[in-house]
N, C-alpha and C. Protein backbone atom coordinates (compact mmCIF):
# COMPACT_ATOMS: atom_id res chain seq x y z
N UNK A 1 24.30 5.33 -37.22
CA UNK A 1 24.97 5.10 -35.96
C UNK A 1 26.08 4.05 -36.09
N UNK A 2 25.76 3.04 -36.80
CA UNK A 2 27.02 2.08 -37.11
C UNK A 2 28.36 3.00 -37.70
N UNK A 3 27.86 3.69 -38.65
CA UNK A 3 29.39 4.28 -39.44
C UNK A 3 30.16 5.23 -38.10
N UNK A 4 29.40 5.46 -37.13
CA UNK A 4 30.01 6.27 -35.80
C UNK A 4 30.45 5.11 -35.29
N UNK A 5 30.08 3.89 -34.94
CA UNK A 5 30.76 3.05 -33.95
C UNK A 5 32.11 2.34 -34.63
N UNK A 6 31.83 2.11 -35.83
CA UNK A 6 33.12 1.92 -36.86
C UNK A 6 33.97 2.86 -36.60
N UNK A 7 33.75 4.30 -36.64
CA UNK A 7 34.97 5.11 -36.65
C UNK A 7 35.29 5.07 -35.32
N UNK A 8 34.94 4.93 -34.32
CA UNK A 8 35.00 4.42 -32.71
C UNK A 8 36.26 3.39 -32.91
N UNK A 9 35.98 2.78 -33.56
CA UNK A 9 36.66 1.42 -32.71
C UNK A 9 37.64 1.68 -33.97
N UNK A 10 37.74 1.98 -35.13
CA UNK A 10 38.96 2.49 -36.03
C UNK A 10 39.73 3.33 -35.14
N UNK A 11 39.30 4.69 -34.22
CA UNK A 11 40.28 5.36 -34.43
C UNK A 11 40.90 4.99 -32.79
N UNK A 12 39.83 4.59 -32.05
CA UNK A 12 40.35 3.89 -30.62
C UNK A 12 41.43 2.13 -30.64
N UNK A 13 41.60 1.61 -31.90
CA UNK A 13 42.51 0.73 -32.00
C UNK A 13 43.83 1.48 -32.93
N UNK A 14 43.74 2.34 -33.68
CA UNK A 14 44.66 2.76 -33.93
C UNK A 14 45.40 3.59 -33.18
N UNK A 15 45.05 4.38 -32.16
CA UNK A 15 45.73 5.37 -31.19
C UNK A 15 45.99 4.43 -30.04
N UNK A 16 45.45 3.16 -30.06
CA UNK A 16 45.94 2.05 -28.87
C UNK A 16 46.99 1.53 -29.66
N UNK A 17 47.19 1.10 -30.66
CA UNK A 17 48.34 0.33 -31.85
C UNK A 17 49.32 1.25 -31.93
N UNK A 18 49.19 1.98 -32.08
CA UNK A 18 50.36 3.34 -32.28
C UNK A 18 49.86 4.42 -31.36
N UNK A 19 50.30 4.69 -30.25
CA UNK A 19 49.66 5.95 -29.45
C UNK A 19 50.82 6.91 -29.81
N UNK A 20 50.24 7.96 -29.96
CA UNK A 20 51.07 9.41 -30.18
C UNK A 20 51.29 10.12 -28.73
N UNK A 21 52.57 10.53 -28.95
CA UNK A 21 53.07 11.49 -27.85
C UNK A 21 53.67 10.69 -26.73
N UNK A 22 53.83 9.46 -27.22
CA UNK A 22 53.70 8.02 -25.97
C UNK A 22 55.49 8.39 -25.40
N UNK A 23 55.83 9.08 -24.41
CA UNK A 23 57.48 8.69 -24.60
C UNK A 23 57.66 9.84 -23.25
N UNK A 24 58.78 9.98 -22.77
CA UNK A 24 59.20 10.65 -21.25
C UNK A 24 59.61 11.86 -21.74
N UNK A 25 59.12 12.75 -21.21
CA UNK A 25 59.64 13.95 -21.38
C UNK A 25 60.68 14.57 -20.35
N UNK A 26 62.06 14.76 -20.54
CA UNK A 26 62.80 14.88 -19.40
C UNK A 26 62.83 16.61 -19.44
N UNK A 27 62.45 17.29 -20.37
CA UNK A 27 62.83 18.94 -19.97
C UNK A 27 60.95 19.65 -19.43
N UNK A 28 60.16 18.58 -19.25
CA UNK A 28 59.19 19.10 -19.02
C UNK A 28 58.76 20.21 -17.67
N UNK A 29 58.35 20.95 -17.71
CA UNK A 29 57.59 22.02 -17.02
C UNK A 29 56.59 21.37 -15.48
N UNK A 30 56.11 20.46 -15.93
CA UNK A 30 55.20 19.82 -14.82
C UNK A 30 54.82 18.40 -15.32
N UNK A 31 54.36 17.66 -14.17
CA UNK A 31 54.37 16.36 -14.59
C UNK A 31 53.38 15.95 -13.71
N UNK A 32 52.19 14.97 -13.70
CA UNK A 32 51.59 14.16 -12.74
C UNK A 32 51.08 12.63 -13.13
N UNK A 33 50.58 12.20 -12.06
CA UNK A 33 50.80 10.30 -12.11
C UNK A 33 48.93 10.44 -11.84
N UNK A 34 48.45 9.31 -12.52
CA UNK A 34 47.50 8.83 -12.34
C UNK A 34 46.82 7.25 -12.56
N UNK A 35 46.06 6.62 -11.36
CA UNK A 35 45.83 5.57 -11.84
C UNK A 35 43.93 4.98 -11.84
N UNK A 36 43.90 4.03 -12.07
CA UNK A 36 41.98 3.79 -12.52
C UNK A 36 42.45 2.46 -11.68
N UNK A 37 42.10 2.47 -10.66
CA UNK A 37 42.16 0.74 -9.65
C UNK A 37 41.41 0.17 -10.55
N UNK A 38 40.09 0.17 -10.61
CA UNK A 38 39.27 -1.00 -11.21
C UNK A 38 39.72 -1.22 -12.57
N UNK A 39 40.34 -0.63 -13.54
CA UNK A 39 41.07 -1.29 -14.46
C UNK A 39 42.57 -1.53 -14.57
N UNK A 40 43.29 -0.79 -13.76
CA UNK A 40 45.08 -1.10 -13.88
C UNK A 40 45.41 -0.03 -14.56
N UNK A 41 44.63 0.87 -15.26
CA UNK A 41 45.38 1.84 -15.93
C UNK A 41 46.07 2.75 -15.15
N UNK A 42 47.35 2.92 -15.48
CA UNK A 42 48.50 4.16 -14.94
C UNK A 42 48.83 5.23 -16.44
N UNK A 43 49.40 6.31 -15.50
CA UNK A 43 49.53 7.25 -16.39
C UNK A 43 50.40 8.30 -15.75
N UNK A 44 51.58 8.69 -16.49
CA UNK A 44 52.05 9.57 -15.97
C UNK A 44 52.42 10.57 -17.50
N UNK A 45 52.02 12.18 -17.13
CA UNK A 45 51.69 12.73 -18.02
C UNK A 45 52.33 14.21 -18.07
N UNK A 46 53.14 14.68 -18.74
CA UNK A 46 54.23 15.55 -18.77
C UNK A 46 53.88 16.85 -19.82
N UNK A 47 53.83 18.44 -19.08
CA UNK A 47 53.95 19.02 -19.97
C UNK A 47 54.92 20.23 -19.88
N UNK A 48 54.70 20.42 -20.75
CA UNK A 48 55.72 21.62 -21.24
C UNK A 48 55.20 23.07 -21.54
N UNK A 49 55.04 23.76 -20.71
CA UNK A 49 54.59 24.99 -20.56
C UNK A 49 54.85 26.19 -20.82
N UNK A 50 55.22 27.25 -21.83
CA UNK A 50 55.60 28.30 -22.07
C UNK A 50 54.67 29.44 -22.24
N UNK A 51 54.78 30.52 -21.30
CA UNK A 51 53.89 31.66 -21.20
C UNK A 51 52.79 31.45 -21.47
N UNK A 52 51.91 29.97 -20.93
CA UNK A 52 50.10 29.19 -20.82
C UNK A 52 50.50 28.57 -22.10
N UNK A 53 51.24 28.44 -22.62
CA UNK A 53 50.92 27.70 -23.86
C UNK A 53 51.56 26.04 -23.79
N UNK A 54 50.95 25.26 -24.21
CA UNK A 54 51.12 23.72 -24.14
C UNK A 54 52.21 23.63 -25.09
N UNK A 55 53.60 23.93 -25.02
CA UNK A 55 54.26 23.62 -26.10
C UNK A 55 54.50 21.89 -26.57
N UNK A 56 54.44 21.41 -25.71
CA UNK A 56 55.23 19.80 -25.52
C UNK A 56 53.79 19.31 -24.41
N UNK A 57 53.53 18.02 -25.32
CA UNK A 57 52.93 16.91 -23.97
C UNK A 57 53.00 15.72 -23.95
N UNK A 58 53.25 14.90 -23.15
CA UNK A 58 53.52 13.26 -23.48
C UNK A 58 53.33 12.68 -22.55
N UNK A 59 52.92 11.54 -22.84
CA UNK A 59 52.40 10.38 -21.44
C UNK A 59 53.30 9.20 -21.42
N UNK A 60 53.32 8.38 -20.24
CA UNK A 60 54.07 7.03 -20.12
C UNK A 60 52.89 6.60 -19.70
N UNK A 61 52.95 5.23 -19.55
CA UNK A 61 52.32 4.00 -18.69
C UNK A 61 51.85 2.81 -19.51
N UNK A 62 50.90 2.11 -18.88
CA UNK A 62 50.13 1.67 -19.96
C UNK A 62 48.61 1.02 -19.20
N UNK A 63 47.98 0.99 -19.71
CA UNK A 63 46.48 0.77 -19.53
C UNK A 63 45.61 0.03 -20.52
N UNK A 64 44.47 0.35 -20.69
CA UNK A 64 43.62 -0.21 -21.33
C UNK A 64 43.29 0.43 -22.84
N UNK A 65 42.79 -0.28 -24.07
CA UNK A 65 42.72 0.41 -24.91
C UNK A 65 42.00 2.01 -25.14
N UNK A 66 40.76 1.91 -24.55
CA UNK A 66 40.48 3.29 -24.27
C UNK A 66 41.07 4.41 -23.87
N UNK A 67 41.71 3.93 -22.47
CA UNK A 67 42.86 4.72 -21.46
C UNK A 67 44.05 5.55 -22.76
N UNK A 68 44.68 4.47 -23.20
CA UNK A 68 45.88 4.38 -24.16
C UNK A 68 44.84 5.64 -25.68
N UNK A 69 44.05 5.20 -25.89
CA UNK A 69 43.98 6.02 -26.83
C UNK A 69 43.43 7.43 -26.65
N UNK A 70 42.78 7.66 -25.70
CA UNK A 70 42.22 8.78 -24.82
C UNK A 70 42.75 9.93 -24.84
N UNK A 71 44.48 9.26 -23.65
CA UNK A 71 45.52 10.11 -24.12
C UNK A 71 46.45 10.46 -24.92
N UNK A 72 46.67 9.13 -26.03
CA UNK A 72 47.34 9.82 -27.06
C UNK A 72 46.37 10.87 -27.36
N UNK A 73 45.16 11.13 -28.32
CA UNK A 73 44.46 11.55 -29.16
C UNK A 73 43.98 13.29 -28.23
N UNK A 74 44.21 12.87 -26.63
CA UNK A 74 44.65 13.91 -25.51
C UNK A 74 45.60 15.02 -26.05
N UNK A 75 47.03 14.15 -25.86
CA UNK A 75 48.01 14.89 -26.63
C UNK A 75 47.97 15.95 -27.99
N UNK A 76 47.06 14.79 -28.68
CA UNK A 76 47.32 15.61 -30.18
C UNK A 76 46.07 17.26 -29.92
N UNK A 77 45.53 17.21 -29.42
CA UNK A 77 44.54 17.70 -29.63
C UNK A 77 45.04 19.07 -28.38
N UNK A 78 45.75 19.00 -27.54
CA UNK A 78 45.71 19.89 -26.91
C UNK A 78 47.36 20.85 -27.19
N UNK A 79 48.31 19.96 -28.13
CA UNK A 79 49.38 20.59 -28.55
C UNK A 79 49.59 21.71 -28.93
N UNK A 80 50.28 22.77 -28.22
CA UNK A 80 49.90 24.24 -28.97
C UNK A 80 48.71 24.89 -28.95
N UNK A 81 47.84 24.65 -27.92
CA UNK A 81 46.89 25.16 -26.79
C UNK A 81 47.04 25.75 -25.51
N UNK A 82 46.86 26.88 -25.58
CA UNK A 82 46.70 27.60 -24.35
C UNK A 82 46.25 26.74 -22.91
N UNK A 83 46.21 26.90 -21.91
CA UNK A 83 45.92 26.71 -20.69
C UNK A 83 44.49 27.21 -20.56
N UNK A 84 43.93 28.32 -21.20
CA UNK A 84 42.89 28.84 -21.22
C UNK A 84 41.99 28.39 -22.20
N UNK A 85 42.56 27.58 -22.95
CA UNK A 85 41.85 26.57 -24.21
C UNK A 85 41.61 25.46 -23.65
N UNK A 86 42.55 25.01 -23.01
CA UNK A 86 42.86 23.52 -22.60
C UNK A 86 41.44 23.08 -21.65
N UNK A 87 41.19 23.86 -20.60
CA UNK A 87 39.83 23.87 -20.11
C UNK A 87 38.35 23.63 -20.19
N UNK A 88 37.76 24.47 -21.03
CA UNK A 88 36.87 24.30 -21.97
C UNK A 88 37.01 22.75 -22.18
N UNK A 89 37.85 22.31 -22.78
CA UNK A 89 38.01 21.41 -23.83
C UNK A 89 37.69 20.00 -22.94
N UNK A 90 38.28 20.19 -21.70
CA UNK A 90 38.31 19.29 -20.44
C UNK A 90 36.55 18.93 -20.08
N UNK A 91 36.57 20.33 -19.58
CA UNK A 91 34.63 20.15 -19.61
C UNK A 91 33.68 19.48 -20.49
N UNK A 92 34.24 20.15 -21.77
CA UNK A 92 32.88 20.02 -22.90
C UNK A 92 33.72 18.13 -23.01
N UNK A 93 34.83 17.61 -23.02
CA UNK A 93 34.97 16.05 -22.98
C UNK A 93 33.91 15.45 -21.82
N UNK A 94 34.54 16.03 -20.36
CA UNK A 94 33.81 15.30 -19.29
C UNK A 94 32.32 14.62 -19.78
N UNK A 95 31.86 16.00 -19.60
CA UNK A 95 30.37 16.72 -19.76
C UNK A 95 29.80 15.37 -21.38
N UNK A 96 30.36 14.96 -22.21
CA UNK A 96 30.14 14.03 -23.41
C UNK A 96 29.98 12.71 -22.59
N UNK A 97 30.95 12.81 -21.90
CA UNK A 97 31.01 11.05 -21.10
C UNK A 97 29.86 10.71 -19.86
N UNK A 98 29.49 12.20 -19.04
CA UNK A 98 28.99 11.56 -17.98
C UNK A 98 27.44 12.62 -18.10
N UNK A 99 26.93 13.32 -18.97
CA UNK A 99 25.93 13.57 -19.33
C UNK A 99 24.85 12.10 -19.59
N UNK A 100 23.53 12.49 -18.81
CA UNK A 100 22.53 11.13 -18.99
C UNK A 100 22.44 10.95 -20.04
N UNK A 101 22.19 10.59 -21.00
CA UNK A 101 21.50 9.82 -21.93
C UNK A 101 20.84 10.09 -23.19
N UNK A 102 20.00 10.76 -21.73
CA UNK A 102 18.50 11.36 -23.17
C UNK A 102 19.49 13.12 -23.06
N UNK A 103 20.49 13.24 -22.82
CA UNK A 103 20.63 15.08 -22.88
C UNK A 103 21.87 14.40 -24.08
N UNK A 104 21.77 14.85 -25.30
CA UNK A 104 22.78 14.79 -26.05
C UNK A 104 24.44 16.33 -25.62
N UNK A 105 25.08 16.30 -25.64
CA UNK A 105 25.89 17.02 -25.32
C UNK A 105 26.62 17.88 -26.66
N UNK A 106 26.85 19.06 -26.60
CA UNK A 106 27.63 19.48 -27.97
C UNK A 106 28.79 18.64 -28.36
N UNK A 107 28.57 17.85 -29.11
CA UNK A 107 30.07 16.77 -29.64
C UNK A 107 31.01 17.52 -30.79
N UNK A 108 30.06 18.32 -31.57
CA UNK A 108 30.52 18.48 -32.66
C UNK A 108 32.49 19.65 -32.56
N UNK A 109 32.00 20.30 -30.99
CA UNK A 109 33.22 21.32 -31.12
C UNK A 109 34.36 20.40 -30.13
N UNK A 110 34.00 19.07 -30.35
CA UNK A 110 35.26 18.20 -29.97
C UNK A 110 36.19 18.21 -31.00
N UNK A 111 36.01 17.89 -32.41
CA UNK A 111 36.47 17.34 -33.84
C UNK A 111 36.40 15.80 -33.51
N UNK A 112 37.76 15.54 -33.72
CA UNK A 112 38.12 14.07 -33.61
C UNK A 112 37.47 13.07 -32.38
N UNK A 113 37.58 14.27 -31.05
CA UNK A 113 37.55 13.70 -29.61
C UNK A 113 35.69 13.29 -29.88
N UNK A 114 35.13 13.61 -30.64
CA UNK A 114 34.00 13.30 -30.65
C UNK A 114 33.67 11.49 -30.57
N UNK A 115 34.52 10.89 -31.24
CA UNK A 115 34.49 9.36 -31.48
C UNK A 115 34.42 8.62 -29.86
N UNK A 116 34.52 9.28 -28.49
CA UNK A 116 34.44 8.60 -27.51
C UNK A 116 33.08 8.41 -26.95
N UNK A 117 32.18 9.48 -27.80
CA UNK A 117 30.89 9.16 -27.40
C UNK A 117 30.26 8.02 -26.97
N UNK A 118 30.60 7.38 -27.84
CA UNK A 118 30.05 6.05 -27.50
C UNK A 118 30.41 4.96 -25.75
N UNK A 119 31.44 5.97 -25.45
CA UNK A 119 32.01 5.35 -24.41
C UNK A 119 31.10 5.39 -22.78
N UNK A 120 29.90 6.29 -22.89
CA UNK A 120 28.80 6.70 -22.28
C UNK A 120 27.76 5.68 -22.07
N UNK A 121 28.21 5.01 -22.80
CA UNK A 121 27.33 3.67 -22.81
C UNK A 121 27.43 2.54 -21.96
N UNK A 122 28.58 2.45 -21.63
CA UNK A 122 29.47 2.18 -21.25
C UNK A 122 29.80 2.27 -19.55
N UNK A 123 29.35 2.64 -18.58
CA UNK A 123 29.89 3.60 -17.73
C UNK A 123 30.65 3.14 -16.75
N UNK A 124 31.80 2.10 -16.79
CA UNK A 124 32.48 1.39 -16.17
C UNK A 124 33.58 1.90 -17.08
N UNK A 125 33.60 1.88 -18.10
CA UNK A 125 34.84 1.91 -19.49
C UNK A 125 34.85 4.37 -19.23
N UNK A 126 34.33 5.39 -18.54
CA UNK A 126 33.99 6.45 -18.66
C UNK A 126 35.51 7.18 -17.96
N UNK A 127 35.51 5.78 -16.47
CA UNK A 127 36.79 6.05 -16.05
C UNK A 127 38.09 5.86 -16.60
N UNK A 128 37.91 5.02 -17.61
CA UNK A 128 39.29 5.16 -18.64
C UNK A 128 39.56 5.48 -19.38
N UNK A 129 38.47 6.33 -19.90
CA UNK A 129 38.78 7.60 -21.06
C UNK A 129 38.95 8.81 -20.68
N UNK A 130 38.44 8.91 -19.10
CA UNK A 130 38.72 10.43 -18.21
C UNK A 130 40.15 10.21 -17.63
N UNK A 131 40.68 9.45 -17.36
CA UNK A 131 41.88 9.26 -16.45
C UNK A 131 42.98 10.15 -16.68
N UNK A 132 43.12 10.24 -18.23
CA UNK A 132 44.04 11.31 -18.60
C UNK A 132 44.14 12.46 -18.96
N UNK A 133 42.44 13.06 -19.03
CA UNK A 133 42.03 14.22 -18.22
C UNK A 133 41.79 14.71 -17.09
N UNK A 134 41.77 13.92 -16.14
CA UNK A 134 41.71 14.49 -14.49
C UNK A 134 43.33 14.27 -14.34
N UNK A 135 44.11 13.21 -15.07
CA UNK A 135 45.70 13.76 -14.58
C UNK A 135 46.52 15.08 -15.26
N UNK A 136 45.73 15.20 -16.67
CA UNK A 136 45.76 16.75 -17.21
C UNK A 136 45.84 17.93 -16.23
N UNK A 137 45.00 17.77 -15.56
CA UNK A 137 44.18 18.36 -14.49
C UNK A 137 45.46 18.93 -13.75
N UNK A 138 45.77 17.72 -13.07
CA UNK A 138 46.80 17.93 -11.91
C UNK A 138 47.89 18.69 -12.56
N UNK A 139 48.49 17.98 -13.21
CA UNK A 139 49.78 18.40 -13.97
C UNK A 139 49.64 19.80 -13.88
N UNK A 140 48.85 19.93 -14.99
CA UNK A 140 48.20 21.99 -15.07
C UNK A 140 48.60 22.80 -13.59
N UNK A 141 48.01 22.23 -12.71
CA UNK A 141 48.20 22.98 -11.17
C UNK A 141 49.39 22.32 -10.14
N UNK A 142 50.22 21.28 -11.08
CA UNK A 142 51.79 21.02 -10.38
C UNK A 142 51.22 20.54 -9.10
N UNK A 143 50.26 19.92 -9.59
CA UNK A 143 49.71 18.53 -7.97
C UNK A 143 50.82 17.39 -8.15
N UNK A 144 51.21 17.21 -6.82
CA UNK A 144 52.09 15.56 -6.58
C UNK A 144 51.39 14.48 -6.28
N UNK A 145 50.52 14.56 -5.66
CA UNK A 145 49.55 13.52 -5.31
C UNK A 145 48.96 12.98 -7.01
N UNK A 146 49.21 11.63 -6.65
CA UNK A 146 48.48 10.99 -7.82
C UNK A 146 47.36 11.30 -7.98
N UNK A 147 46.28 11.25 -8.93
CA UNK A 147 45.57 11.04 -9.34
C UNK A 147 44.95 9.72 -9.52
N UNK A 148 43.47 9.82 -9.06
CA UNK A 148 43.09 8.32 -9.06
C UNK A 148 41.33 8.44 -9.37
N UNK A 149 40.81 7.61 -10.01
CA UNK A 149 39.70 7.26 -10.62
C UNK A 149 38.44 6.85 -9.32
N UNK A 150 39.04 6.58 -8.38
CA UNK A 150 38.24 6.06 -7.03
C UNK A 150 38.14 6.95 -6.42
């Protein structure tokens, strides 16, 4: 369990140190804003849509290290994913974070996204690793209304 919390906090300070996809997308397809009151995290999150497919995605803001690495590692993982992929993928994350305890959840068909597990532990820190999946969310269905964690 240690060599999991090591790669935790390796790959959640490196995607906070360098976040990928971090930058404004001005030809994007849809766009939505989201924020987490109880921590300050904002997020505004841009994609690029061609016939369901995620061609382009990128976030602004800034937040907390979790928040920040959440959605970079968001980005990478849903690039060149269907709309009909993208889903699933939303769930089987949620479903890792806010599943009790004693129910282990399938982690393994996360890959990488698996390393937030630990964030369940946690359940104050759950809203800032979801934030940039429920603004995923919106974006997908061209909601204007922010998105918010409360």
């Amino acid at each position: 369990m240690s060599d999991l919390r090591d790669l935790y906090q390796q790959t959640i300070l490196d995607h906070t140190r360098k976040p990928r996809n971090k930058h404004e997308m001005l030809d994007a397809t849809s766009s939505a804003d989201g924020h987490n009151p109880l921590c300050g995290d904002k997020i505004k999150l841009f994609l690029k849509i061609n016939n369901g497919v995620i061609e382009d995605i990128s976030f602004t803001g800034s937040g907390c290290a979790i928040s920040t690495a959440s959605a970079s590692m968001m980005t990478e993982a849903l690039k060149g994913k269907t709309l009909t992929e993208a889903q699933p993928l939303f769930e089987r994350f949620h479903a890792m974070l806010t599943s009790p305890m004693d129910h282990e959840p399938d982690i393994e068909s996360l890959d990488k996204l698996a390393v937030f597990s630990g964030v369940r532990e946690f359940p104050v820190r759950v809203k800032c690793a979801t934030l940039p999946w429920h603004t995923l969310q919106a974006a997908i269905k061209n909601e204007h209304r922010p998105v918010s964690t409360e």
